[in-house]
Protein backbone atom coordinates (compact mmCIF):
# COMPACT_ATOMS: atom_id res chain seq x y z
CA UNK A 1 5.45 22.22 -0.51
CA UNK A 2 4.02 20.78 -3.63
CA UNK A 3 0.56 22.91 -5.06
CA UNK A 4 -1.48 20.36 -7.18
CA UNK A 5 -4.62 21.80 -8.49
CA UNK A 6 -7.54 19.08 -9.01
CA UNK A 7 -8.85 17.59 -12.27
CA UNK A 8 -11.98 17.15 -12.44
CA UNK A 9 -11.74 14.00 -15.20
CA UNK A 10 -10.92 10.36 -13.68
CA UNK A 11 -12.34 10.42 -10.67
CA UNK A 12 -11.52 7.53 -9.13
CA UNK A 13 -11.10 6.31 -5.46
CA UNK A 14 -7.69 4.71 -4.82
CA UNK A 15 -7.64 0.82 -4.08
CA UNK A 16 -7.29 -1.05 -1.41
CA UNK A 17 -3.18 -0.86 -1.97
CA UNK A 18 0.20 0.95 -0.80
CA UNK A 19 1.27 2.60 -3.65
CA UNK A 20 4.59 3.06 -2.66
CA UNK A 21 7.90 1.61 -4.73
CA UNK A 22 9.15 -1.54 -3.95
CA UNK A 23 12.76 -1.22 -3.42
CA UNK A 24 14.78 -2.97 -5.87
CA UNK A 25 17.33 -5.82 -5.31
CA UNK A 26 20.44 -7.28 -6.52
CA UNK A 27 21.62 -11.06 -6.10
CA UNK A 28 24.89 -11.43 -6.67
CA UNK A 29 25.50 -14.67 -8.11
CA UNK A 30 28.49 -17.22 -7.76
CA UNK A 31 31.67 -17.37 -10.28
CA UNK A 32 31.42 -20.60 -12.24
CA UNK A 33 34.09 -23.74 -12.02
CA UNK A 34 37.43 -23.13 -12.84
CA UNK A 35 39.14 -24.45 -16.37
CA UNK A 36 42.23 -26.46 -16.48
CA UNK A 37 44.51 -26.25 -19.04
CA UNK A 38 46.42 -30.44 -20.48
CA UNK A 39 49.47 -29.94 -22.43
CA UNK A 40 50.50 -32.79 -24.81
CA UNK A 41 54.38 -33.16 -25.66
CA UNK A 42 55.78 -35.56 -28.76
CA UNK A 43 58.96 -35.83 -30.81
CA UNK A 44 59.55 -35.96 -34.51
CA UNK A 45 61.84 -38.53 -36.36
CA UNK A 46 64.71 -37.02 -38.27
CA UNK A 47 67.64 -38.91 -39.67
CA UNK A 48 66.12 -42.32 -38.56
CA UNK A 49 65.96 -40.81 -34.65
CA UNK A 50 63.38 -41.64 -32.65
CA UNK A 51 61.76 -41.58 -29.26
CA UNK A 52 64.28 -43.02 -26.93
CA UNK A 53 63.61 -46.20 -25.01
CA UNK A 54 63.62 -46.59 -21.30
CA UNK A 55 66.25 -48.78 -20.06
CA UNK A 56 66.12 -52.24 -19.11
CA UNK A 57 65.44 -52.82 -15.57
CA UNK A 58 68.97 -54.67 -14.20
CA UNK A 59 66.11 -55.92 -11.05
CA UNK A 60 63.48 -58.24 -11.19
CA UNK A 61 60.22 -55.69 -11.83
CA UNK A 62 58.41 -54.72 -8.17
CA UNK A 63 55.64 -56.30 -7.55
CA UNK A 64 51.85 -54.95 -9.04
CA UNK A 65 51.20 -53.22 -5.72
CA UNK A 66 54.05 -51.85 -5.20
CA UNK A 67 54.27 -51.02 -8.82
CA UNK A 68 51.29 -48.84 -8.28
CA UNK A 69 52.71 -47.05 -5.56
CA UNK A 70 55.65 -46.49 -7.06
CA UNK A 71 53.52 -45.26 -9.93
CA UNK A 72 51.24 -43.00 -7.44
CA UNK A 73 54.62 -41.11 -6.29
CA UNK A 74 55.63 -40.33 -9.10
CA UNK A 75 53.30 -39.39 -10.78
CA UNK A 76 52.52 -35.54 -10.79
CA UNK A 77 49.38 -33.75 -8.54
CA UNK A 78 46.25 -34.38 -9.72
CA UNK A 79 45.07 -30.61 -9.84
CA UNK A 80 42.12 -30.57 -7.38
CA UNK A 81 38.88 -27.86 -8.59
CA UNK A 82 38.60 -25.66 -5.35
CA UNK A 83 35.12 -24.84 -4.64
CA UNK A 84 34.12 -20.78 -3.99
CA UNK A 85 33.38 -20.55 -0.69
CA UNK A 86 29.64 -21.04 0.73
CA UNK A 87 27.47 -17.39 0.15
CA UNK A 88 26.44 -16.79 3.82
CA UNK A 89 22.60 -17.07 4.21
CA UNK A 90 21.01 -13.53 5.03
CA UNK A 91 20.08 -13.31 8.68
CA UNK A 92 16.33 -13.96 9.16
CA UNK A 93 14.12 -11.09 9.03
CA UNK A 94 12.54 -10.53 12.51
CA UNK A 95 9.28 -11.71 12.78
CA UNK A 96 6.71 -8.99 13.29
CA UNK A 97 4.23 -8.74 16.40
CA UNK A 98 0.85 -9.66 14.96
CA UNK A 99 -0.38 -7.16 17.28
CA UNK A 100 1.71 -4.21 18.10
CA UNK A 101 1.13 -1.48 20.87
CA UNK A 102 0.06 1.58 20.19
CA UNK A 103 0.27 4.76 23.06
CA UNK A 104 -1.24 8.12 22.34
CA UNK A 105 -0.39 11.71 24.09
CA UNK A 106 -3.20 13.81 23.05
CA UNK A 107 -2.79 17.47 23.96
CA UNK A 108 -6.25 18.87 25.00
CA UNK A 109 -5.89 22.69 24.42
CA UNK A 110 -8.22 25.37 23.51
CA UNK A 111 -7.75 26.82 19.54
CA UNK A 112 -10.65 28.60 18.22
CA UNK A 113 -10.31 31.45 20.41
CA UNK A 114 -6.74 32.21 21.00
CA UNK A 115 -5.89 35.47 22.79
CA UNK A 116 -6.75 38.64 20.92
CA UNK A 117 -4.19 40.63 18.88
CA UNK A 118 -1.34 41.17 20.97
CA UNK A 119 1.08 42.91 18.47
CA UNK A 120 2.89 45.79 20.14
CA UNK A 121 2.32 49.00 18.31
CA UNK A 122 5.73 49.44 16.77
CA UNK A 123 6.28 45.43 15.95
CA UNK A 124 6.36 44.27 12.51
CA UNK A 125 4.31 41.44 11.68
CA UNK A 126 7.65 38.82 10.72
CA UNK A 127 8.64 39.61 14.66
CA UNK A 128 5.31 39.36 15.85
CA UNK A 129 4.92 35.96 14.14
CA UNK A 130 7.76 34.56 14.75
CA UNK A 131 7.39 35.29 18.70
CA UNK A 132 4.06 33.95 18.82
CA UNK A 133 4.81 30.66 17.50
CA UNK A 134 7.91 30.55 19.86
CA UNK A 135 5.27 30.58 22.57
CA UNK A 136 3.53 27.74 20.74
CA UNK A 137 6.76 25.53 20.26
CA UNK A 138 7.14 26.07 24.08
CA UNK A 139 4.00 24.62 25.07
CA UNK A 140 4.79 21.31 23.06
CA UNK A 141 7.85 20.96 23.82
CA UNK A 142 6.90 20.90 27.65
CA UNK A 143 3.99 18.85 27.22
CA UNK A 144 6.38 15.96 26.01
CA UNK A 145 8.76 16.94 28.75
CA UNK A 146 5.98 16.21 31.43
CA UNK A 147 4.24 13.28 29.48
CA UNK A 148 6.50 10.95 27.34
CA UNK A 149 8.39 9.71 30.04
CA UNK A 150 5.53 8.63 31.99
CA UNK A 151 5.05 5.31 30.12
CA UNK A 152 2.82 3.27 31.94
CA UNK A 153 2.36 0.02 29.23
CA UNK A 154 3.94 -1.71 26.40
CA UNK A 155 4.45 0.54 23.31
CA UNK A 156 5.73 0.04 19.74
CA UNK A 157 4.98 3.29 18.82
CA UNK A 158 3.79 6.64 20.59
CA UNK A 159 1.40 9.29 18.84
CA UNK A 160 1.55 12.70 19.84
CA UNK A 161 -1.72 14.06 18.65
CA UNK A 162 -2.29 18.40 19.20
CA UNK A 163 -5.39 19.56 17.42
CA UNK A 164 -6.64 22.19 14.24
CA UNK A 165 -5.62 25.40 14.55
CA UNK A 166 -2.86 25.23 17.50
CA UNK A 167 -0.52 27.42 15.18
CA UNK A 168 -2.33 29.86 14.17
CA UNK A 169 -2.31 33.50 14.83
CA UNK A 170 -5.16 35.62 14.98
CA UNK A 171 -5.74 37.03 11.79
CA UNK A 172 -7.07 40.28 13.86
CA UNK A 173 -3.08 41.54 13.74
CA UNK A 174 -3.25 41.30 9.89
CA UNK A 175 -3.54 45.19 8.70
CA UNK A 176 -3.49 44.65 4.44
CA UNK A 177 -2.75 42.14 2.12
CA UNK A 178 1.10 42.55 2.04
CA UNK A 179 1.29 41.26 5.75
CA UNK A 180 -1.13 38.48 4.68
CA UNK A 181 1.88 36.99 2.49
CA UNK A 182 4.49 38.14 4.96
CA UNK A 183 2.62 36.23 7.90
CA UNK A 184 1.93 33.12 5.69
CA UNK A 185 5.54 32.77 4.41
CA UNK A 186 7.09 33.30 8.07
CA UNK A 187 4.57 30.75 8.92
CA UNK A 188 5.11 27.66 6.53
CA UNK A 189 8.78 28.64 7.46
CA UNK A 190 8.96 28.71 11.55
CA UNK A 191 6.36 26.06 11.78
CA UNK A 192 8.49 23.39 10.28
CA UNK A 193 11.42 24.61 12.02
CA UNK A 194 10.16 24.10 15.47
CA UNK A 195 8.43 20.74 14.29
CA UNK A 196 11.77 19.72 13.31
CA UNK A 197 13.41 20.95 16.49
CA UNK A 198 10.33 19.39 18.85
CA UNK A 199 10.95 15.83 17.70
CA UNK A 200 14.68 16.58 17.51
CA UNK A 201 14.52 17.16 21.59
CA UNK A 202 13.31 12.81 21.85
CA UNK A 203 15.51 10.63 20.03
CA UNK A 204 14.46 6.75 19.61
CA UNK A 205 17.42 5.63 21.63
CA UNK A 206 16.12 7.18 24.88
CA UNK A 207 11.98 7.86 24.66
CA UNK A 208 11.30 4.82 21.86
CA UNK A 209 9.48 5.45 18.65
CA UNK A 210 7.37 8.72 18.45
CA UNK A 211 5.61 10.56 15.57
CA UNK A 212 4.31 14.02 15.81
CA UNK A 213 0.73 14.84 14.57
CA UNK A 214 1.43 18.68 16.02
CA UNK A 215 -2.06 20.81 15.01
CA UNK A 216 -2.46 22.32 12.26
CA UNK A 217 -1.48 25.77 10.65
CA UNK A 218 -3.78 27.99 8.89
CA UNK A 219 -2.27 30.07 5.84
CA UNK A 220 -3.33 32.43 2.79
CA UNK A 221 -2.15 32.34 -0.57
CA UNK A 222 -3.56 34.55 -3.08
CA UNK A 223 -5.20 33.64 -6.42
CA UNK A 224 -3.66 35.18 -9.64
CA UNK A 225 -7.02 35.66 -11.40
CA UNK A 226 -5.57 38.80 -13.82
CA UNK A 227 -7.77 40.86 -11.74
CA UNK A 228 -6.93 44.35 -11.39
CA UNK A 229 -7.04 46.08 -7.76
CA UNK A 230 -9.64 48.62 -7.37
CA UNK A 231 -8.49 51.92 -6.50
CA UNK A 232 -8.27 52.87 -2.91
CA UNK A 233 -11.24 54.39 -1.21
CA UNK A 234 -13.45 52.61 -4.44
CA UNK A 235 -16.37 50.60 -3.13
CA UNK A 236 -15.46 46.97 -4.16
CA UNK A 237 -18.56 44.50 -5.27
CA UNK A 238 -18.55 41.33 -3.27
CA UNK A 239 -17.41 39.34 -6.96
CA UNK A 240 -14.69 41.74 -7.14
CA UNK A 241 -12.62 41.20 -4.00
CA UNK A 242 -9.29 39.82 -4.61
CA UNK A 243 -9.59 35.98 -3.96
CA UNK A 244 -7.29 33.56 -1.89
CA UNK A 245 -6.88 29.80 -1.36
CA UNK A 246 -6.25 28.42 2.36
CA UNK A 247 -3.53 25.95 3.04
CA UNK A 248 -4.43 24.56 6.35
CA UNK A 249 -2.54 21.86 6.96
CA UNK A 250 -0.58 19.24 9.27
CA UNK A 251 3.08 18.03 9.78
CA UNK A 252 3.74 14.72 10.37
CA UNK A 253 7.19 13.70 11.53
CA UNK A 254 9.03 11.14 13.90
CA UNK A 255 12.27 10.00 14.75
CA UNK A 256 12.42 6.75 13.66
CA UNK A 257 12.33 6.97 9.66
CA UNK A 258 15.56 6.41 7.85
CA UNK A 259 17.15 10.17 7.80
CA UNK A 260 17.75 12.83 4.90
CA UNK A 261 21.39 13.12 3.27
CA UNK A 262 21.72 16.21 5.27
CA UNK A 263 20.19 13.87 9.02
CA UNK A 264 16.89 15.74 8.83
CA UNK A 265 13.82 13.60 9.58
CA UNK A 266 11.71 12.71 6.85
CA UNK A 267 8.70 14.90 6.74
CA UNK A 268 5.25 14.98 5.24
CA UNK A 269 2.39 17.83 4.71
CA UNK A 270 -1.40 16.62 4.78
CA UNK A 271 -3.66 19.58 3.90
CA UNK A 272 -7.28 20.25 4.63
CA UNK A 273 -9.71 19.99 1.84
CA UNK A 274 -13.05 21.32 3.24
CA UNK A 275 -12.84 25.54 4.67
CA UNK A 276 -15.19 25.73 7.36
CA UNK A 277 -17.39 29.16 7.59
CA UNK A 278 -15.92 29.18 11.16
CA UNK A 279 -12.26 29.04 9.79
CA UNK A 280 -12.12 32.44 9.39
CA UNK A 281 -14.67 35.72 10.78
CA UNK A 282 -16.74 34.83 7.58
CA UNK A 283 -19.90 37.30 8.03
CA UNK A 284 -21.64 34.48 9.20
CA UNK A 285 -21.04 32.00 6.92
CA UNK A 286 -21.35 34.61 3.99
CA UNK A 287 -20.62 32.85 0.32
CA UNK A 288 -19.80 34.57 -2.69
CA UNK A 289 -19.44 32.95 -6.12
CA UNK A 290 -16.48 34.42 -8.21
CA UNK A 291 -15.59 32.38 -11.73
CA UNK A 292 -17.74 29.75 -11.24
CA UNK A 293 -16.24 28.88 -7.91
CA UNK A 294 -17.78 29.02 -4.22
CA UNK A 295 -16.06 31.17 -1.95
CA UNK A 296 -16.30 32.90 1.56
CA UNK A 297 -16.47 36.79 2.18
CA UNK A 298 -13.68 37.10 4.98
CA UNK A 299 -13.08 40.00 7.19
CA UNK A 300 -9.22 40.66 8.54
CA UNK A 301 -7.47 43.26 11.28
CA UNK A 302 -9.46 44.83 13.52
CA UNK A 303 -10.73 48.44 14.12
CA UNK A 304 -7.82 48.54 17.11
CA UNK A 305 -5.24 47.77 14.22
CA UNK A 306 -6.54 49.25 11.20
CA UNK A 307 -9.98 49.74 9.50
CA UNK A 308 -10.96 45.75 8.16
CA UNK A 309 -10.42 44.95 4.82
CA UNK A 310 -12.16 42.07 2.88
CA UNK A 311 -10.89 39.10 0.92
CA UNK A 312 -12.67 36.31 -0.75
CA UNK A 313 -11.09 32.64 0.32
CA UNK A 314 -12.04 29.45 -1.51
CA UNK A 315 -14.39 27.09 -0.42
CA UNK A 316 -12.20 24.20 -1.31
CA UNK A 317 -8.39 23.91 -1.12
CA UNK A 318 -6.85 22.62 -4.16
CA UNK A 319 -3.30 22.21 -2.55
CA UNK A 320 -1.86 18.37 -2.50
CA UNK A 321 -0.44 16.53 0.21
CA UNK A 322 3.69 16.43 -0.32
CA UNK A 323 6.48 14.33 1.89
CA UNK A 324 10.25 15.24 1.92
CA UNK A 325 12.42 11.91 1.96
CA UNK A 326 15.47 11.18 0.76
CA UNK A 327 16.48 14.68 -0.24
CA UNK A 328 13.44 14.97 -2.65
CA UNK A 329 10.01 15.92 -2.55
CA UNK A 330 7.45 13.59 -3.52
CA UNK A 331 3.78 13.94 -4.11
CA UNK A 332 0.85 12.06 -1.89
CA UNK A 333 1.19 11.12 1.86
CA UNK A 334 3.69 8.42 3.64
CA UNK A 335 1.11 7.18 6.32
CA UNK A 336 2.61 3.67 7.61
CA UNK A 337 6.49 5.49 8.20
CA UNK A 338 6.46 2.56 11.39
CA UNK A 339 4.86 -0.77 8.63
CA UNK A 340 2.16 -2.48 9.85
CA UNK A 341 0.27 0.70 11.15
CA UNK A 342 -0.99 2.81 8.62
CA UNK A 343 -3.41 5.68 9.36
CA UNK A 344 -5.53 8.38 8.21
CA UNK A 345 -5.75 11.99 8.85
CA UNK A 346 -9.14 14.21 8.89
CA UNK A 347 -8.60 17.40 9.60
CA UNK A 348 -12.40 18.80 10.99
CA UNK A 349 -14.69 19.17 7.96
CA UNK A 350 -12.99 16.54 5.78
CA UNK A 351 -14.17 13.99 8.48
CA UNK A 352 -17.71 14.86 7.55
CA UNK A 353 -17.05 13.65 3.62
CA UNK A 354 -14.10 11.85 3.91
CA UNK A 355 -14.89 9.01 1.80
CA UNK A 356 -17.29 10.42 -0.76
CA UNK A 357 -17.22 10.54 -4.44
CA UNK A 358 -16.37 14.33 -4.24
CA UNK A 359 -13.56 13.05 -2.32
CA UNK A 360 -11.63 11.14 -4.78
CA UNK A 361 -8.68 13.82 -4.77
CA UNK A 362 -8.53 13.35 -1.02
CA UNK A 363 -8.32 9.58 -1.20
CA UNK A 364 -5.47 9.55 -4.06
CA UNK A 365 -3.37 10.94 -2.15
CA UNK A 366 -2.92 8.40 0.13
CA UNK A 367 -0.53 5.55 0.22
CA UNK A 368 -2.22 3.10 1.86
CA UNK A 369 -5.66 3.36 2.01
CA UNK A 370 -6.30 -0.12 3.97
CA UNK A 371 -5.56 2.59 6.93
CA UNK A 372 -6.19 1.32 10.91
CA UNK A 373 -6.33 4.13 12.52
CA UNK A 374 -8.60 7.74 11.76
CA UNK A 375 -6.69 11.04 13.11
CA UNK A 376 -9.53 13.47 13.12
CA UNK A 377 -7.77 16.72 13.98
CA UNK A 378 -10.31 19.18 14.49
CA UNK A 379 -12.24 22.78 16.13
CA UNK A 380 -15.74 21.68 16.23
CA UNK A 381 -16.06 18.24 14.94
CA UNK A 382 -17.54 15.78 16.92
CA UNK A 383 -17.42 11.85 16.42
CA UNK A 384 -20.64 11.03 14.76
CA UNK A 385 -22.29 7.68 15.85
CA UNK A 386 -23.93 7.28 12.30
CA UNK A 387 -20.84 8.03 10.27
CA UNK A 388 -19.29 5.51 7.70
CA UNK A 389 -15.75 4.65 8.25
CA UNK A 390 -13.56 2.49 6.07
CA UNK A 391 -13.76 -1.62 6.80
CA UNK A 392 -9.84 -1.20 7.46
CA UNK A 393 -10.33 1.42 10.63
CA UNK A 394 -10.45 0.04 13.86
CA UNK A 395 -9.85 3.30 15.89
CA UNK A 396 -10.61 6.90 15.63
CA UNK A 397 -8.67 9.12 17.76
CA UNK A 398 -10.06 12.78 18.02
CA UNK A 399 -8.46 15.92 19.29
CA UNK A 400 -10.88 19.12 19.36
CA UNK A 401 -9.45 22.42 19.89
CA UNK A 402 -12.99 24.10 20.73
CA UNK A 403 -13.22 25.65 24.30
CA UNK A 404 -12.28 24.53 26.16
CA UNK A 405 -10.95 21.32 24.22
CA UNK A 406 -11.69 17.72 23.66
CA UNK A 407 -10.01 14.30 23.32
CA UNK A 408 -11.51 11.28 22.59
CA UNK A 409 -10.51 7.51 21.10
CA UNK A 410 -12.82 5.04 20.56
CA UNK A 411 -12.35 1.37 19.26
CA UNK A 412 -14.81 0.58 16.48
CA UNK A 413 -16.82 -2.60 16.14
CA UNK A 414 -15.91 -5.00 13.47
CA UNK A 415 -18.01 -4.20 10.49
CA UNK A 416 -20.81 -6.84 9.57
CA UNK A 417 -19.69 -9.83 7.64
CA UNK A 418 -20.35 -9.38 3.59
CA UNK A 419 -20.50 -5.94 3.90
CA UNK A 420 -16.65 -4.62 2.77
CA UNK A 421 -17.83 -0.70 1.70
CA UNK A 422 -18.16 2.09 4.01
CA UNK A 423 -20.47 1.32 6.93
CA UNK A 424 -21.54 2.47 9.93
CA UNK A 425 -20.01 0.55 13.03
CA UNK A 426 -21.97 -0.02 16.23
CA UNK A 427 -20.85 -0.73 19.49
CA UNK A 428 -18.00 1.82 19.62
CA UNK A 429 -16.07 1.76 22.89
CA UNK A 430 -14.38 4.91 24.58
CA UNK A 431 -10.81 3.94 25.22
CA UNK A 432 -9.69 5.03 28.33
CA UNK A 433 -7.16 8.63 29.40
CA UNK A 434 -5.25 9.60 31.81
CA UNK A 435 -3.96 13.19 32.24
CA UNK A 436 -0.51 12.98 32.78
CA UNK A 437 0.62 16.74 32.66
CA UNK A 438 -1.30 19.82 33.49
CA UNK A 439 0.03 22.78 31.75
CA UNK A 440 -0.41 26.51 30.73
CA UNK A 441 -3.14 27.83 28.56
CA UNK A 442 -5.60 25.36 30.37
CA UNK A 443 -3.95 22.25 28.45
CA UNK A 444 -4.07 19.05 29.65
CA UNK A 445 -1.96 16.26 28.54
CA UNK A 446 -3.81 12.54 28.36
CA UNK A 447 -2.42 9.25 27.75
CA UNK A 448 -3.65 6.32 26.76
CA UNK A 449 -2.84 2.67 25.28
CA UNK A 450 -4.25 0.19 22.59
CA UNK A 451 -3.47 -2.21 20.64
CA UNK A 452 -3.77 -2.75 16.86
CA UNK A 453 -4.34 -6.10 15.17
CA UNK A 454 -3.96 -6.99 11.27
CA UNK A 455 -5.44 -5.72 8.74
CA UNK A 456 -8.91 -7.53 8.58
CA UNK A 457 -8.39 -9.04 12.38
CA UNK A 458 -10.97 -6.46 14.56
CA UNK A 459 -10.15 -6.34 18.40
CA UNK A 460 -12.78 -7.47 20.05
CA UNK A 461 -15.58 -5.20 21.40
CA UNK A 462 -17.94 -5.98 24.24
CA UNK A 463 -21.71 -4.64 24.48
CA UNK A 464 -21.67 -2.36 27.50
CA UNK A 465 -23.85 -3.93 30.07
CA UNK A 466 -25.56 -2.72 33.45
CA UNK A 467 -23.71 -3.80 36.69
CA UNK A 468 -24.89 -6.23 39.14
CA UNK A 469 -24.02 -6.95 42.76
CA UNK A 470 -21.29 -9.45 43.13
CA UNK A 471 -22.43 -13.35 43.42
CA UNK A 472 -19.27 -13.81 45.58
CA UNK A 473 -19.40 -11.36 47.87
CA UNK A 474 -21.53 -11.78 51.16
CA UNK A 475 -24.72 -9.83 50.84
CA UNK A 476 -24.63 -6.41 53.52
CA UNK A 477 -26.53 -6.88 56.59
C-alpha cells in the first residue's frame, strides 16, 4: 500500500473532474493509389535502315466501326487501379441508460464491541489473527450466500456495503509492541486475501455486477521519531511514549473491472483521515502533544493478558489512498470502476469534515469528485440533517457498526438553483430495506433499490405529507 505523508503547501481542493488518463488511440490509415509503370520502345537508323513499314492491305480497309473494334481487340489491357478494400466502420458504442439501477446489501452488524480477548493461552498472536478473521470472512461470505440471489428489481450494479471496524480484533489480546507489528502485518495481509476470495465466490456471469465495500480494518504502524526506548520498569512521561500512526482503512473491489496480468481483480485502499477518541481505549479521549503534533494516549492488552502498556497514536493519518490495476500500483482512488456512477467514501469522522479546507488532502485523492453517491462507513456517526454535501450527491448510504448496528439510505433533495458549493439539502427521503438474511452475531442483511440519474439531473423528491381517508372509498357506517 502506498504511505504518502501530507504537505502542508498548495492546498487546494480538486475540481470538478476525473483525473484519470485517457486511453490513447491509433487510426490506422489507408495505403495510397497504386503507380503504374509506361515503357516507350524506338529504333535507331544505321546504314540507311529504318523503321519497317506495315504492309499494304491486299483488302479493301474495314469499315471505321469495325476498324475500331478491330482496334479494341487488339489492343493490350488497359491496366485497371484496384481500389483497397472499404475499412469496416467500428460497431456503435452501446448507448448508455441515462438512468441506471442501483441495489444495495448493507450488512447491519455490531463492531464497536466485539467479543473480548479470546486468545487461548498458548496461541501466538499470527494464529490467533489469522483465525479470527477466518470467522469474519465466514460471516460475509454467507451473508451474500443468503442475500445476492434474492434480487427482487432491476440492477446495473449491486453494492455490498459492511461497516467500520468489522475486521478488527480487539486490541485487548495485544501483550507489547512486537505483537502490535505482528498483528498489523498478518492483518493488511489476510484481509485482502479473503476480500479477494469473497468476491472471487460471485462471478458477473452468474450474480451480475457487484462491488465490495467490506468494513474497514484498523492497524498500527509505528513512527520512527529517533526516539530511544526507556528502560524497562522506568516511568515514561506522557511526551515520551513511543508514537504510532493508524491505518484504518477500506477495500474496494468487484468483479467486473478488466483483470490483472496474473486474473486478480483490480483493487483499491481508501484510508480514514480523522482517529476518533473512541477508536481505540483512549483514557477518555486523553490528548497528548508530541513534536508539534496532536496525539491520543492509548492503552493495549489487558490485566488477563499482561499488565497494559501505553502508546501514543496520531490524531490524523497521513497514509494515501492507493489502487492496484494493471499489475501496478497507482496513487489516489478509482471510484466510478462501473462509468457513470462514481461515489464517495467517509469512513465515520471524515463524514463530519469531509469537504473542508483542512480536507484538501482527502479530496485530492479522488478521481472524480462530481461523485453521486456518499458511502459513510462508520461506528457512531449518524446522518446529520444540517450537514453540507457536495451539489453532485444525490444519495448517502450509511452503515453503523454501533450496538447493535444501523443502516440507513436516504435520497437527497436537489440543491437550490444558483447555489453550486456545499449546501445543506432539505427534504431528504429514507429509501426503503428489506432484510433478506438473518444471520449470526445478530447481523441482519437489508436490501434495497434506487436509481441514479446524471450528473446534474436530481431524482425527484416529494414533501412527506399527512394521510387522508380515501375520496373513493365508501365512507364506514
Amino acid at each position: 500500500m502506498a504511505h504518502q505523508h501530507e504537505v502542508d503547501s498548495g492546498k487546494t481542493l480538486a475540481q470538478g473532474t476525473r483525473r484519470r488518463s485517457l486511453l490513447r488511440v491509433g487510426l490506422a490509415l489507408p495505403l495510397g493509389s497504386t503507380a503504374f509503370l509506361a515503357a516507350c520502345g524506338g529504333g535507331g537508323g544505321g546504314n540507311g535502315a529504318g523503321l519497317p513499314f506495315a504492309p499494304v492491305a491486299a483488302v479493301p480497309p474495314p469499315a471505321p466501326e469495325a476498324a475500331l473494334e478491330a482496334a479494341l481487340e487488339a489492343a493490350p489491357p488497359v491496366p485497371v487501379e484496384v481500389p483497397a478494400p472499404p475499412v469496416d466502420a467500428p460497431a456503435p458504442k452501446p448507448v448508455e441508460k441515462a438512468v441506471k439501477n442501483v441495489r444495495v446489501l448493507n450488512l447491519q452488524t455490531p463492531t464497536y464491541r466485539p467479543p473480548s480477548n479470546q486468545r487461548a493461552a498458548n496461541e501466538d498472536i499470527k494464529t490467533y489473527t489469522q483465525r479470527a478473521l477466518q470467522e469474519k470472512f465466514t460471516l460475509l461470505r454467507d451473508a451474500l450466500t443468503g442475500g445476492l440471489p434474492k434480487k427482487s428489481g432491476e440492477c446495473d450494479l449491486c453494492y455490498f456495503v459492511v461497516p467500520e471496524f468489522f475486521w478488527n480484533v480487539n486490541w485487548d489480546a495485544v501483550k507489547d509492541e512486537a505483537e502490535i507489528k505482528v498483528f498489523s502485518n498478518t492483518c493488511v495481509t489476510e484481509v485482502q486475501k479473503h476480500v479477494r476470495a469473497l468476491i472471487a465466490l460471485f462471478p458477473q456471469e452468474q450474480y451480475g455486477k457487484l462491488a465490495l465495500l467490506p468494513g474497514t480494518a484498523q492497524v498500527l504502524m509505528k513512527q520512527t521519531d529517533g526516539t530511544t526506548p526507556a528502560p524497562a520498569g522506568t516511568a515514561i512521561a506522557d511526551k515520551d511514549l513511543p508514537g504510532y500512526e493508524a491505518l484504518n482503512y477500506v477495500l474496494v473491489i468487484d468483479n467486473f473491472s478488466k483483470p490483472n496480468p496474473d486474473g486478480s481483480r483490480p483493487i483499491a485502499m481508501w484510508p480514514k483521515r480523522n482517529v476518533s477518541g473512541i477508536d481505540f481505549d483512549t483514557y477518555n479521549r486523553t490528548a497528548v502533544y508530541k513534536s508539534g503534533r496532536p496525539y491520543w494516549k492509548v492503552r493495549l492488552s489487558s490485566p488477563r493478558v499482561s499488565p497494559a502498556f501505553n502508546i501514543l497514536v496520531q490524531q490524523k493519518s497521513t497514509t494515501a489512498a492507493a489502487y492496484y490495476a494493471d499489475g501496478k500500483e497507482f496513487k489516489g482512488f478509482d471510484n466510478d470502476p462501473l462509468g457513470g456512477v462514481p461515489f464517495g467514501v467517509d469512513v465515520c469522522l471524515d463524514y463530519a469534515s469531509a469537504y473542508t479546507d483542512n480536507e484538501y488532502l482527502r479530496m485530492s485523492q479522488i478521481e472524480d469528485t462530481n461523485y453521486l453517491i456518499d458511502f459513510l462507513i462508520a461506528c457512531g456517526m449518524s446522518v446529520s440533517p444540517s450537514h453540507k454535501y457536495l451539489p453532485s450527491v444525490q444519495y448517502i448510504v450509511r452503515n453503523d457498526g454501533m450496538d447493535p448496528g444501523s443502516c440507513e439510505i436516504y435520497k437527497l433533495a436537489a440543491p437550490e438553483t444558483g447555489k453550486p458549493d456545499f449546501t445543506v439539502r432539505p427534504f431528504n427521503v429514507l429509501i426503503p430495506q428489506t432484510a433478506v438474511a438473518t444471520l449470526k452475531n445478530n447481523s441482519i442483511l437489508f436490501d434495497s433499490y434506487f436509481d441514479i440519474h446524471p450528473l446534474w439531473q436530481y431524482p425527484e423528491t416529494d414533501i412527506p405529507a399527512e394521510t387522508l381517508p380515501s375520496p373513493f372509498a365508501p365512507a364506514p357506517v
